[in-house]
PDB file of N, CA and C in Angstrom:
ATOM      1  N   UNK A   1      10.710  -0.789   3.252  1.00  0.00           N
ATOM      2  CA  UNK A   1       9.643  -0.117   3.965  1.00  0.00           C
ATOM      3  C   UNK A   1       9.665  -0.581   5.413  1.00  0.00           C
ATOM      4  N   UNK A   2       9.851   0.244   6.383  1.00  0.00           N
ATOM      5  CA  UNK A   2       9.726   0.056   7.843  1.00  0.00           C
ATOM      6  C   UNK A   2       8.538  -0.913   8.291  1.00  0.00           C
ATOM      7  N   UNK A   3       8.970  -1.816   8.627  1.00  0.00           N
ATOM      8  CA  UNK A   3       7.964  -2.913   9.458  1.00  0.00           C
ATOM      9  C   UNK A   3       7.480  -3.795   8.787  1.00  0.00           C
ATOM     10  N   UNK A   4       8.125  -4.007   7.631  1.00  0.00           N
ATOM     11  CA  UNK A   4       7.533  -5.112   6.726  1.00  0.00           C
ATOM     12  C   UNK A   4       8.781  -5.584   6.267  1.00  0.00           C
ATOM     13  N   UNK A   5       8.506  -7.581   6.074  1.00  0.00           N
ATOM     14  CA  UNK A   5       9.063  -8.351   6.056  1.00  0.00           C
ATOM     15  C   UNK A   5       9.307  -8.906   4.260  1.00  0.00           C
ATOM     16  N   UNK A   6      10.503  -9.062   3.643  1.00  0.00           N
ATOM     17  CA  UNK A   6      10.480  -9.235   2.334  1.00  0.00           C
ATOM     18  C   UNK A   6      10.184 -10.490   2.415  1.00  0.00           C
ATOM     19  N   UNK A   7       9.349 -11.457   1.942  1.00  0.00           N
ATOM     20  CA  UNK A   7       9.257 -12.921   1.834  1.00  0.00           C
ATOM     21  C   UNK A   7       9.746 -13.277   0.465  1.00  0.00           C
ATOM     22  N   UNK A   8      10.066 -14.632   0.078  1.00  0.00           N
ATOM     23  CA  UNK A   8      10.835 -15.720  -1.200  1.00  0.00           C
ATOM     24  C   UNK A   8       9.927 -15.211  -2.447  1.00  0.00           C
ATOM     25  N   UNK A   9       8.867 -14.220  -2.320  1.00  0.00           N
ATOM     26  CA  UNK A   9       7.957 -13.752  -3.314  1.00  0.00           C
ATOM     27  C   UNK A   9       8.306 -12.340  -3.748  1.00  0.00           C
ATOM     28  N   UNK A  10       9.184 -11.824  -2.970  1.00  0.00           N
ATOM     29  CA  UNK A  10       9.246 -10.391  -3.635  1.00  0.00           C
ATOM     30  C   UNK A  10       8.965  -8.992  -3.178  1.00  0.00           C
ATOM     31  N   UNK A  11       7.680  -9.784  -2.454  1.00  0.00           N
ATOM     32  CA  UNK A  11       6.656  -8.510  -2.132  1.00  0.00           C
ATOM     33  C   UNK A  11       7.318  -8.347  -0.325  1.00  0.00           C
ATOM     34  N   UNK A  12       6.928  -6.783  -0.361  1.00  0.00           N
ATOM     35  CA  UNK A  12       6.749  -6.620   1.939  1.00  0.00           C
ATOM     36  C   UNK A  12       5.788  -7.248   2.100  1.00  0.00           C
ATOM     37  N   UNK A  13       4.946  -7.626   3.039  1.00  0.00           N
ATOM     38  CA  UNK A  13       4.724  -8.521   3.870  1.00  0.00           C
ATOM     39  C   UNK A  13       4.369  -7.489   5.364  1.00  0.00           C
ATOM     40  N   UNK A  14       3.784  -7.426   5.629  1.00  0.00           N
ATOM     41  CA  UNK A  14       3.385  -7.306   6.859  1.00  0.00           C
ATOM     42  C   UNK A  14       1.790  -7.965   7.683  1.00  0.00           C
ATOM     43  N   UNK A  15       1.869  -8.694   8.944  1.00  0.00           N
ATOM     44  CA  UNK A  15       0.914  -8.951   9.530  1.00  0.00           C
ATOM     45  C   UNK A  15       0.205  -8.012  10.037  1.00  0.00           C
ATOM     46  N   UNK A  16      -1.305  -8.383   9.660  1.00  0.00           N
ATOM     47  CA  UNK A  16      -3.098  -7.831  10.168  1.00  0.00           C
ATOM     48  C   UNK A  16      -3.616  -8.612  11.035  1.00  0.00           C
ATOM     49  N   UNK A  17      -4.260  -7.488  12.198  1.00  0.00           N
ATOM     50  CA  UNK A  17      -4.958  -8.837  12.767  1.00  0.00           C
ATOM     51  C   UNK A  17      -6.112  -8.796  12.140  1.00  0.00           C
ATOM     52  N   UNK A  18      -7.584  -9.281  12.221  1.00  0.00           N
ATOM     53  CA  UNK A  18      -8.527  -9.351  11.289  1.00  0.00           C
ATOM     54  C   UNK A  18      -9.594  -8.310  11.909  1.00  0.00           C
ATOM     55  N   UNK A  19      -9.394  -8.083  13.286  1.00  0.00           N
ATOM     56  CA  UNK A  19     -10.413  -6.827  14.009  1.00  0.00           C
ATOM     57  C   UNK A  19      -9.446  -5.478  13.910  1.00  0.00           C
ATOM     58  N   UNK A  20      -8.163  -5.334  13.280  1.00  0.00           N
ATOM     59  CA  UNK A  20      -7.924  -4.552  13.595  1.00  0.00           C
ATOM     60  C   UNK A  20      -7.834  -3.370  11.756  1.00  0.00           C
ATOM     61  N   UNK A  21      -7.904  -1.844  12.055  1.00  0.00           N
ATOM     62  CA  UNK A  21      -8.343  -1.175  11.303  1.00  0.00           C
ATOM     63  C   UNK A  21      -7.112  -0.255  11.432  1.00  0.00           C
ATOM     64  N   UNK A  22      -6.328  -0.562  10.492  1.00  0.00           N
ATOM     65  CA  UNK A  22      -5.043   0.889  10.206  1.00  0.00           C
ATOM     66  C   UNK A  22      -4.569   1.420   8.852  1.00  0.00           C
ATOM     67  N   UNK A  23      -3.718   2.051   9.173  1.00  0.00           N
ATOM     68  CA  UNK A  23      -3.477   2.536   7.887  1.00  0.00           C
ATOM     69  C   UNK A  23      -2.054   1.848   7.774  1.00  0.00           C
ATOM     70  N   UNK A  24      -1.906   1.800   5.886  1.00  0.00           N
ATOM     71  CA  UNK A  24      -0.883   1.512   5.495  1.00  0.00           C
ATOM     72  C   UNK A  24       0.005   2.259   4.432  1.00  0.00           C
ATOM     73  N   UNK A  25       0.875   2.407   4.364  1.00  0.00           N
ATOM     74  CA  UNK A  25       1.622   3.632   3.838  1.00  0.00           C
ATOM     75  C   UNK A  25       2.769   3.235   2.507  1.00  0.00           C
ATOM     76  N   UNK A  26       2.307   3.312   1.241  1.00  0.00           N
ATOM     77  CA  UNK A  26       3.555   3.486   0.316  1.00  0.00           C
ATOM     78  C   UNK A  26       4.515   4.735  -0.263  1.00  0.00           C
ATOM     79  N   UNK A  27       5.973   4.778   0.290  1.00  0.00           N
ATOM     80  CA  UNK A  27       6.538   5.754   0.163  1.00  0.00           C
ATOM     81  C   UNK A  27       7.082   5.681  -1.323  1.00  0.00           C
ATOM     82  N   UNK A  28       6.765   6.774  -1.949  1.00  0.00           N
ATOM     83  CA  UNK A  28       7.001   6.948  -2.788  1.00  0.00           C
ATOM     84  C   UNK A  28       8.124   8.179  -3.349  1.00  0.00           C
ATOM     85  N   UNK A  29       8.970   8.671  -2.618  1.00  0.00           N
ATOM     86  CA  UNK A  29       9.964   9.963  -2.352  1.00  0.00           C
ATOM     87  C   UNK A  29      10.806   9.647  -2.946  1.00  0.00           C
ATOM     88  N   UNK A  30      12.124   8.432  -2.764  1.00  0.00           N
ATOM     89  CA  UNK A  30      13.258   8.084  -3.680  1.00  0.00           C
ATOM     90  C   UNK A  30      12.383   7.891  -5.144  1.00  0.00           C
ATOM     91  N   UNK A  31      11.491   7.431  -5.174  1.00  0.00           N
ATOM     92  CA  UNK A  31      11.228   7.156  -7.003  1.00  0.00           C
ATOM     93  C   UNK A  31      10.901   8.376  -7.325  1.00  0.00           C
ATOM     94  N   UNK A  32      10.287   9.108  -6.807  1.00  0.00           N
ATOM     95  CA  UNK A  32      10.076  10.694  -7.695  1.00  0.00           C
ATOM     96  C   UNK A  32      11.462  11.346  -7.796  1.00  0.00           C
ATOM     97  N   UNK A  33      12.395  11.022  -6.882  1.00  0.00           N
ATOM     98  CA  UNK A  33      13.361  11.780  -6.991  1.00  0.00           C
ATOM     99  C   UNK A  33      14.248  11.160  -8.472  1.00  0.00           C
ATOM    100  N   UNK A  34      13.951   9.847  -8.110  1.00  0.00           N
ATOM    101  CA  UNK A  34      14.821   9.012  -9.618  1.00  0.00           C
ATOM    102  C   UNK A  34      14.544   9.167 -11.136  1.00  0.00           C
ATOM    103  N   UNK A  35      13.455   9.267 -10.796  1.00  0.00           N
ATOM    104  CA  UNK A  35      12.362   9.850 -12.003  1.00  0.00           C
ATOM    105  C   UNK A  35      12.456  10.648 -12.314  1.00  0.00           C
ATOM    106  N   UNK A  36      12.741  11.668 -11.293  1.00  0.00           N
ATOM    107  CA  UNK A  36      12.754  13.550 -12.274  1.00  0.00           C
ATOM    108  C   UNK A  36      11.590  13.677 -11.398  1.00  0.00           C
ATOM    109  N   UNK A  37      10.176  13.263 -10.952  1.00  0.00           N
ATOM    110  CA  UNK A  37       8.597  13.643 -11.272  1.00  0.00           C
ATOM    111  C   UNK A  37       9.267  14.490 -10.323  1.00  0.00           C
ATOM    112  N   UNK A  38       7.994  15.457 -10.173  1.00  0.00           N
ATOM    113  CA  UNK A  38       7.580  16.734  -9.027  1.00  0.00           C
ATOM    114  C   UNK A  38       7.081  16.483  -8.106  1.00  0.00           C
ATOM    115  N   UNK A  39       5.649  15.559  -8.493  1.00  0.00           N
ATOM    116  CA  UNK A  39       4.736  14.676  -7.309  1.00  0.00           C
ATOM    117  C   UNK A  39       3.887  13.963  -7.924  1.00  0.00           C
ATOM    118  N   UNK A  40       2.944  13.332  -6.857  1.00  0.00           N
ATOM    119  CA  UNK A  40       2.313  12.741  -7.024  1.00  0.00           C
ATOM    120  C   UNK A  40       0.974  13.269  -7.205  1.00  0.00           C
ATOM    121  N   UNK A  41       0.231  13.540  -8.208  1.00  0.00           N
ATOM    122  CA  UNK A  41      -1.476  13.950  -8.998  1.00  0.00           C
ATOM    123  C   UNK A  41      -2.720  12.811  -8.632  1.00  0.00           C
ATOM    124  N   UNK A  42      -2.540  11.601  -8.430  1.00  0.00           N
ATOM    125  CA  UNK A  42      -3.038  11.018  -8.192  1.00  0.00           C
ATOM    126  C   UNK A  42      -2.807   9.434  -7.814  1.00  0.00           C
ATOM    127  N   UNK A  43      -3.493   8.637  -6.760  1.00  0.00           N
ATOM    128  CA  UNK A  43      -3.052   7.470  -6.577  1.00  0.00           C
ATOM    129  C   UNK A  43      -4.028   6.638  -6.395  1.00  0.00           C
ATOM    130  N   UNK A  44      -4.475   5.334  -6.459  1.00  0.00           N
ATOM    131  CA  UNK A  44      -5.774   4.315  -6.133  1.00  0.00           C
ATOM    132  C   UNK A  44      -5.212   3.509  -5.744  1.00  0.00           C
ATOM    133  N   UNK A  45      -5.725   2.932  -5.217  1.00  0.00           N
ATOM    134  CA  UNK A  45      -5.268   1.904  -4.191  1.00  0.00           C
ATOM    135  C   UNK A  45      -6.374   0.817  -4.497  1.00  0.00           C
ATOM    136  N   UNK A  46      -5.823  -0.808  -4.997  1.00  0.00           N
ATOM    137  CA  UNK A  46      -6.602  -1.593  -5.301  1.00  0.00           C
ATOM    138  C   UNK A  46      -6.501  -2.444  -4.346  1.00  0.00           C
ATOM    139  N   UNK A  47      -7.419  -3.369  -3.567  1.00  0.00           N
ATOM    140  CA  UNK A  47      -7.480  -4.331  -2.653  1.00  0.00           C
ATOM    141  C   UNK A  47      -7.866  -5.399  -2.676  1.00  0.00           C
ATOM    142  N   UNK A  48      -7.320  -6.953  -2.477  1.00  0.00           N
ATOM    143  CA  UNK A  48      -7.892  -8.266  -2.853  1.00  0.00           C
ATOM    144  C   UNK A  48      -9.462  -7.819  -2.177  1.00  0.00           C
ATOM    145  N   UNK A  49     -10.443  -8.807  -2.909  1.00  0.00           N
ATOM    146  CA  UNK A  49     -11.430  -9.029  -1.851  1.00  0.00           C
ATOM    147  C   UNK A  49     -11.554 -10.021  -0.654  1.00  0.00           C
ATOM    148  N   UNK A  50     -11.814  -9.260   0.481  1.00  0.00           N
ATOM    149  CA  UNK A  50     -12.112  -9.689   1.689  1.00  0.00           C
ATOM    150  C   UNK A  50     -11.690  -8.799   2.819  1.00  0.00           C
ATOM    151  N   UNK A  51     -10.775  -7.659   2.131  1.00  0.00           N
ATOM    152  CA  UNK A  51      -9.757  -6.857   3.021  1.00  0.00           C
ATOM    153  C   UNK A  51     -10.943  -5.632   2.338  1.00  0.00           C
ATOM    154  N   UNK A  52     -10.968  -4.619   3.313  1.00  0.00           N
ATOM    155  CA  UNK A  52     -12.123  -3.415   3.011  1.00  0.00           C
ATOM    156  C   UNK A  52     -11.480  -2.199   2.731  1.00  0.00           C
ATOM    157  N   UNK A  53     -11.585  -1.139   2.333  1.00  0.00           N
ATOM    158  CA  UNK A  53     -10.615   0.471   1.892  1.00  0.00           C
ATOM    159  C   UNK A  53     -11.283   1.216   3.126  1.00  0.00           C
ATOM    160  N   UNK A  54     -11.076   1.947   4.039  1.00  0.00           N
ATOM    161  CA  UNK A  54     -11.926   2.705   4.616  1.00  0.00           C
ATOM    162  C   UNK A  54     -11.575   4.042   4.396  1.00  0.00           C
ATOM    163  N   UNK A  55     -12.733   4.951   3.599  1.00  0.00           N
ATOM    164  CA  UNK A  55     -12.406   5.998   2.974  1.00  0.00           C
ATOM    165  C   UNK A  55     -11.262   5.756   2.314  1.00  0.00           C
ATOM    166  N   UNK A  56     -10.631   7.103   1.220  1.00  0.00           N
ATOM    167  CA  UNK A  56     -10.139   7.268   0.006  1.00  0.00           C
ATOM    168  C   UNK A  56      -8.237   7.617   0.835  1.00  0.00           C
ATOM    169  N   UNK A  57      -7.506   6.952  -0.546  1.00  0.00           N
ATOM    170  CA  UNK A  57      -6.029   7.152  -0.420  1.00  0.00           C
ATOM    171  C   UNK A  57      -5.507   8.680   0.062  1.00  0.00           C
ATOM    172  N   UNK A  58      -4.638   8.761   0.786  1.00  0.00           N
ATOM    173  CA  UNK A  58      -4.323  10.223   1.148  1.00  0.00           C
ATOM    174  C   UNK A  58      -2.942  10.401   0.280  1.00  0.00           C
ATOM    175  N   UNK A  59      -2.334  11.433   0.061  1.00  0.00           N
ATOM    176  CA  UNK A  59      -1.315  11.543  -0.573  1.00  0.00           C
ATOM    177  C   UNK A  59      -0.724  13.280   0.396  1.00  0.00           C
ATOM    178  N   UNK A  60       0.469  12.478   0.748  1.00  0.00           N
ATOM    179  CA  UNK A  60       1.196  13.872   1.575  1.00  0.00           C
ATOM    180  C   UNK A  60       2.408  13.360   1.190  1.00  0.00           C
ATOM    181  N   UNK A  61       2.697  14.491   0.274  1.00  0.00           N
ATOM    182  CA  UNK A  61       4.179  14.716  -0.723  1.00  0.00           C
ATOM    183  C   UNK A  61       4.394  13.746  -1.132  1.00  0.00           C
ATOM    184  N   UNK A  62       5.162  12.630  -0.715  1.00  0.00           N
ATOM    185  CA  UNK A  62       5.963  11.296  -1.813  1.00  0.00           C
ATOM    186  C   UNK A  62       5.136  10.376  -1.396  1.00  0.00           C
ATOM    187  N   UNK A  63       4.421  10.174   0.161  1.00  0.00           N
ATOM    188  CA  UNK A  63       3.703   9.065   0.595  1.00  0.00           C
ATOM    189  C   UNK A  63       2.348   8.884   0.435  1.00  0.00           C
ATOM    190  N   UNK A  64       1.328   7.621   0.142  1.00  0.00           N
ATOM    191  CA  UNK A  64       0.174   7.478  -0.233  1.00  0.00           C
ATOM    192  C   UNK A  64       0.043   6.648   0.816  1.00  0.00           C
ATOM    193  N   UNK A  65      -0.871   6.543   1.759  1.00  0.00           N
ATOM    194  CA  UNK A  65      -1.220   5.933   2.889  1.00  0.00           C
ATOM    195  C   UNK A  65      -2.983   5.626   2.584  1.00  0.00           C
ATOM    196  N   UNK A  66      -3.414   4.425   2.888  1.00  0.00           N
ATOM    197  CA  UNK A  66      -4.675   3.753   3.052  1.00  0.00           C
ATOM    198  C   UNK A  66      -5.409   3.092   4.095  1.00  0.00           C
ATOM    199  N   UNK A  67      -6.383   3.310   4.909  1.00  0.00           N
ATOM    200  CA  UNK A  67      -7.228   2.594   5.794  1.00  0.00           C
ATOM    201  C   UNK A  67      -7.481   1.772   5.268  1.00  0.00           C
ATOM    202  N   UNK A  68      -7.190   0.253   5.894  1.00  0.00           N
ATOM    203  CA  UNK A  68      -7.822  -1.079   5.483  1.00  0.00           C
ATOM    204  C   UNK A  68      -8.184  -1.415   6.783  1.00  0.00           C
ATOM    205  N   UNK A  69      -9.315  -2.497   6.184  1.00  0.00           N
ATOM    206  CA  UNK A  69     -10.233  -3.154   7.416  1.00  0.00           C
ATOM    207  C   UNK A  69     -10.693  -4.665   7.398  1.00  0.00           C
ATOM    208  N   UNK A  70     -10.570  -5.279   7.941  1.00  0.00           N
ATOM    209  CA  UNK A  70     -11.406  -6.871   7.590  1.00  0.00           C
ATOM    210  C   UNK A  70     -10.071  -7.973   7.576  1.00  0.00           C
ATOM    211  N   UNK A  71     -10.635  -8.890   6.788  1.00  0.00           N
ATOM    212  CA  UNK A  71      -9.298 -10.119   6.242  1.00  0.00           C
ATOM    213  C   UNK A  71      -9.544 -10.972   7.567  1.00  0.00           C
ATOM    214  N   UNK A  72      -9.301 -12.895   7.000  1.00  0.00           N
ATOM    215  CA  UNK A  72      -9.758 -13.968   7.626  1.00  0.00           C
ATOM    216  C   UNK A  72      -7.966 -14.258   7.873  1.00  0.00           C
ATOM    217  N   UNK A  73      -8.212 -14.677   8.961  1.00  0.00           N
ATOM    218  CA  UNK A  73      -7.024 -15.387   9.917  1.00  0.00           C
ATOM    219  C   UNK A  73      -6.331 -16.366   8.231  1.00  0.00           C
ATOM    220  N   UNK A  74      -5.063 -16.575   8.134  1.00  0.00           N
ATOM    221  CA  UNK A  74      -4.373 -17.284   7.385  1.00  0.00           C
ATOM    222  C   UNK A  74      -4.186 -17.109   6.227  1.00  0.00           C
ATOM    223  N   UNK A  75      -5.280 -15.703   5.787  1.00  0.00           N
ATOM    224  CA  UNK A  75      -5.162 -15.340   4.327  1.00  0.00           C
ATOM    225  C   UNK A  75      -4.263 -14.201   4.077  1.00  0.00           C
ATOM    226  N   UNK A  76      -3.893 -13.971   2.599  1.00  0.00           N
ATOM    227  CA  UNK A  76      -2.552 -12.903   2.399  1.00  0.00           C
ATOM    228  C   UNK A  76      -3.692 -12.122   1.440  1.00  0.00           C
ATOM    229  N   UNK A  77      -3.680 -10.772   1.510  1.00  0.00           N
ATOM    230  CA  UNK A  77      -4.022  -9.941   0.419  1.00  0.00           C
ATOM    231  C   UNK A  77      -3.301  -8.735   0.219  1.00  0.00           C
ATOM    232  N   UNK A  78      -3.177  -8.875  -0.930  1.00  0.00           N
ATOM    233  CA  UNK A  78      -2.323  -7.877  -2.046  1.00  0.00           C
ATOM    234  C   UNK A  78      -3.066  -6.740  -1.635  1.00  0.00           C
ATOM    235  N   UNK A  79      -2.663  -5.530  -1.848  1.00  0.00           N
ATOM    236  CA  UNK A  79      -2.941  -4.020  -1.731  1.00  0.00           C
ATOM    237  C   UNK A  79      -1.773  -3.572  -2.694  1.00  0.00           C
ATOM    238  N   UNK A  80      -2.111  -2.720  -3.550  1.00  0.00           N
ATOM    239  CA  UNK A  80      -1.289  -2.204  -5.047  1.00  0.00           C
ATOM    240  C   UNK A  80      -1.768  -0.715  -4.778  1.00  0.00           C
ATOM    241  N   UNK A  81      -0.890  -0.260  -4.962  1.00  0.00           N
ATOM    242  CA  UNK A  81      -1.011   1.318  -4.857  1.00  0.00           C
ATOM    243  C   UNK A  81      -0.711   1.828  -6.468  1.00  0.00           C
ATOM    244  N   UNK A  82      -1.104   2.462  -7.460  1.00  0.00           N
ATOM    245  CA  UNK A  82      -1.002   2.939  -8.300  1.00  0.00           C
ATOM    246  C   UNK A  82      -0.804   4.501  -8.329  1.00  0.00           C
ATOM    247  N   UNK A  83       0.370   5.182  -8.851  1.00  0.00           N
ATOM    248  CA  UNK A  83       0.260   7.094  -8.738  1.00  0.00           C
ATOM    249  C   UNK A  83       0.408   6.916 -10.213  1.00  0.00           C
ATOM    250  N   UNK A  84       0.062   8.287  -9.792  1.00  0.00           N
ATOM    251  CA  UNK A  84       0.108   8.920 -11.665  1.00  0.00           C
ATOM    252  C   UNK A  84       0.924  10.316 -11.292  1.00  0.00           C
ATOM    253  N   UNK A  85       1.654  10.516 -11.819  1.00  0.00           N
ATOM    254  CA  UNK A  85       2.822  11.528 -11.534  1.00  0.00           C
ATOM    255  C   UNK A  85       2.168  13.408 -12.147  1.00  0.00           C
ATOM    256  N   UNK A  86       2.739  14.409 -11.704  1.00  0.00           N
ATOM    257  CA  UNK A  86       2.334  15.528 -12.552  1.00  0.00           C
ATOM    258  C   UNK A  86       2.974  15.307 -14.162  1.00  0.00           C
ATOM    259  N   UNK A  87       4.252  15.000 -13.958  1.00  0.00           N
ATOM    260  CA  UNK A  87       4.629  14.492 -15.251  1.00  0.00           C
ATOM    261  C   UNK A  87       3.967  13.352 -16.335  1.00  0.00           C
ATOM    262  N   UNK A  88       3.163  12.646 -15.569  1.00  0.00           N
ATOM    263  CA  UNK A  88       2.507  11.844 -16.202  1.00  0.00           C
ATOM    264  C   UNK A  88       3.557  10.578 -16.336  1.00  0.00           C
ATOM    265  N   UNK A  89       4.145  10.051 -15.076  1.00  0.00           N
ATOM    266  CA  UNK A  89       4.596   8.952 -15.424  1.00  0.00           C
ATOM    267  C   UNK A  89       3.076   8.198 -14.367  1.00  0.00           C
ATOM    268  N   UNK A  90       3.908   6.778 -14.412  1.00  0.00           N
ATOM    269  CA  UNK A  90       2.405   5.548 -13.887  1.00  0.00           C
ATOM    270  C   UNK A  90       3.440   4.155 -13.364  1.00  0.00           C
ATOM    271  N   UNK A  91       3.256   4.112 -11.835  1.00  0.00           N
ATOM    272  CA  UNK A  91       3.815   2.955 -11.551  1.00  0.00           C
ATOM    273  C   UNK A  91       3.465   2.157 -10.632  1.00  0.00           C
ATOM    274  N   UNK A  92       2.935   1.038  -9.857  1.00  0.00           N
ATOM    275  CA  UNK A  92       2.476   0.235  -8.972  1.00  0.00           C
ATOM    276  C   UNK A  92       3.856   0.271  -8.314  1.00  0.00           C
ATOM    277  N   UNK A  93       3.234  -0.122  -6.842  1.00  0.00           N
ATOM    278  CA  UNK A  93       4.022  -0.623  -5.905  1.00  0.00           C
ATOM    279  C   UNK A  93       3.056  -1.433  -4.821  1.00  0.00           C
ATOM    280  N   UNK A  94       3.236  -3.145  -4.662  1.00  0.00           N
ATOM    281  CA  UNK A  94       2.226  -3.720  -3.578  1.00  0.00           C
ATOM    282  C   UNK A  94       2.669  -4.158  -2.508  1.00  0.00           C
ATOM    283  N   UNK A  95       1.895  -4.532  -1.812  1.00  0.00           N
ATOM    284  CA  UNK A  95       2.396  -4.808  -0.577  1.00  0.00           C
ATOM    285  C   UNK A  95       1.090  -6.089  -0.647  1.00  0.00           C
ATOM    286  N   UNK A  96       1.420  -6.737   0.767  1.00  0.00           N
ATOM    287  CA  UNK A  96       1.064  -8.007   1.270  1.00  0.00           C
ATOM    288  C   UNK A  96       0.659  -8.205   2.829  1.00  0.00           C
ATOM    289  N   UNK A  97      -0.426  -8.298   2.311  1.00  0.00           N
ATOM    290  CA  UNK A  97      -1.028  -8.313   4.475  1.00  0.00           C
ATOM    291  C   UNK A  97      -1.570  -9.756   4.838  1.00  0.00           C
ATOM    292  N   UNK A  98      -0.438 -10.282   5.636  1.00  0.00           N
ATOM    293  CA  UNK A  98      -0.971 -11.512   6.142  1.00  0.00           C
ATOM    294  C   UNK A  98      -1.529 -11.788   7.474  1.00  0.00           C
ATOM    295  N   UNK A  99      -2.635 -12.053   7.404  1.00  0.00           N
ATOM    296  CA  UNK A  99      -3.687 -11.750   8.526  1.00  0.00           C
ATOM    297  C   UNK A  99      -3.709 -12.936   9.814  1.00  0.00           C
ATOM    298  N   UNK A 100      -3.489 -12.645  10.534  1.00  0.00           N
ATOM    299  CA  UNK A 100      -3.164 -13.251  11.934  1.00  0.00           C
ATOM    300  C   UNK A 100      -3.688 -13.037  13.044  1.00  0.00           C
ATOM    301  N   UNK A 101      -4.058 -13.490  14.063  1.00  0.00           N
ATOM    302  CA  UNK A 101      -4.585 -13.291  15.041  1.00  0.00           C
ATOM    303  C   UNK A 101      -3.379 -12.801  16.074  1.00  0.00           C
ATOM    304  N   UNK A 102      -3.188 -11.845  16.911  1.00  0.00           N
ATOM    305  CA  UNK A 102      -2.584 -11.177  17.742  1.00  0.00           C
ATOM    306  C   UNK A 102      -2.770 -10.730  18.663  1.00  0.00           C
TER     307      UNK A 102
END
């Protein structure tokens, strides 16, 4: 994923500052294509607490993108994106926002 860093854990990785409010984006296009699915029917987006959702997940064709807001200088929080396919498959993909001052 563009702009995010793989760390010794697995997960992308990308730095937040803690005033700042953007969106974040899981592409999901090569796995529907691997899969067979058609698209994506639905997606939620779960967030550690301390990091905020602002308004609801968008979904345009393979990608699910989320407004997050908040998070304390030095802390990491998970963001998990969950779709549910027209086919009815079901798969997570998370990411990692480590919050920094910038």
């Amino acid at each position: 994923m563009k702009g995010y860093v793989y760390k010794s854990d697995g997960f992308p990785h990308i730095d937040k500052d803690p005033n700042a409010i953007l969106t974040y984006a899981w592409d999901w296009t090569d796995w529907l294509a691997q899969e067979g699915a058609t698209s994506i029917q639905s997606a939620v987006i779960t967030a550690d607490t301390g990091v905020t959702k602002v308004g609801s997940a968008v979904i345009a064709g393979g990608v699910v993108s989320q407004t997050i807001s908040g998070g304390t200088v030095g802390t990491s929080y998970k963001l998990v994106c969950r779709v549910t396919t027209t086919s009815n498959l079901v798969d997570d993909r998370t990411i990692i926002l480590d919050v920094v001052e910038k």
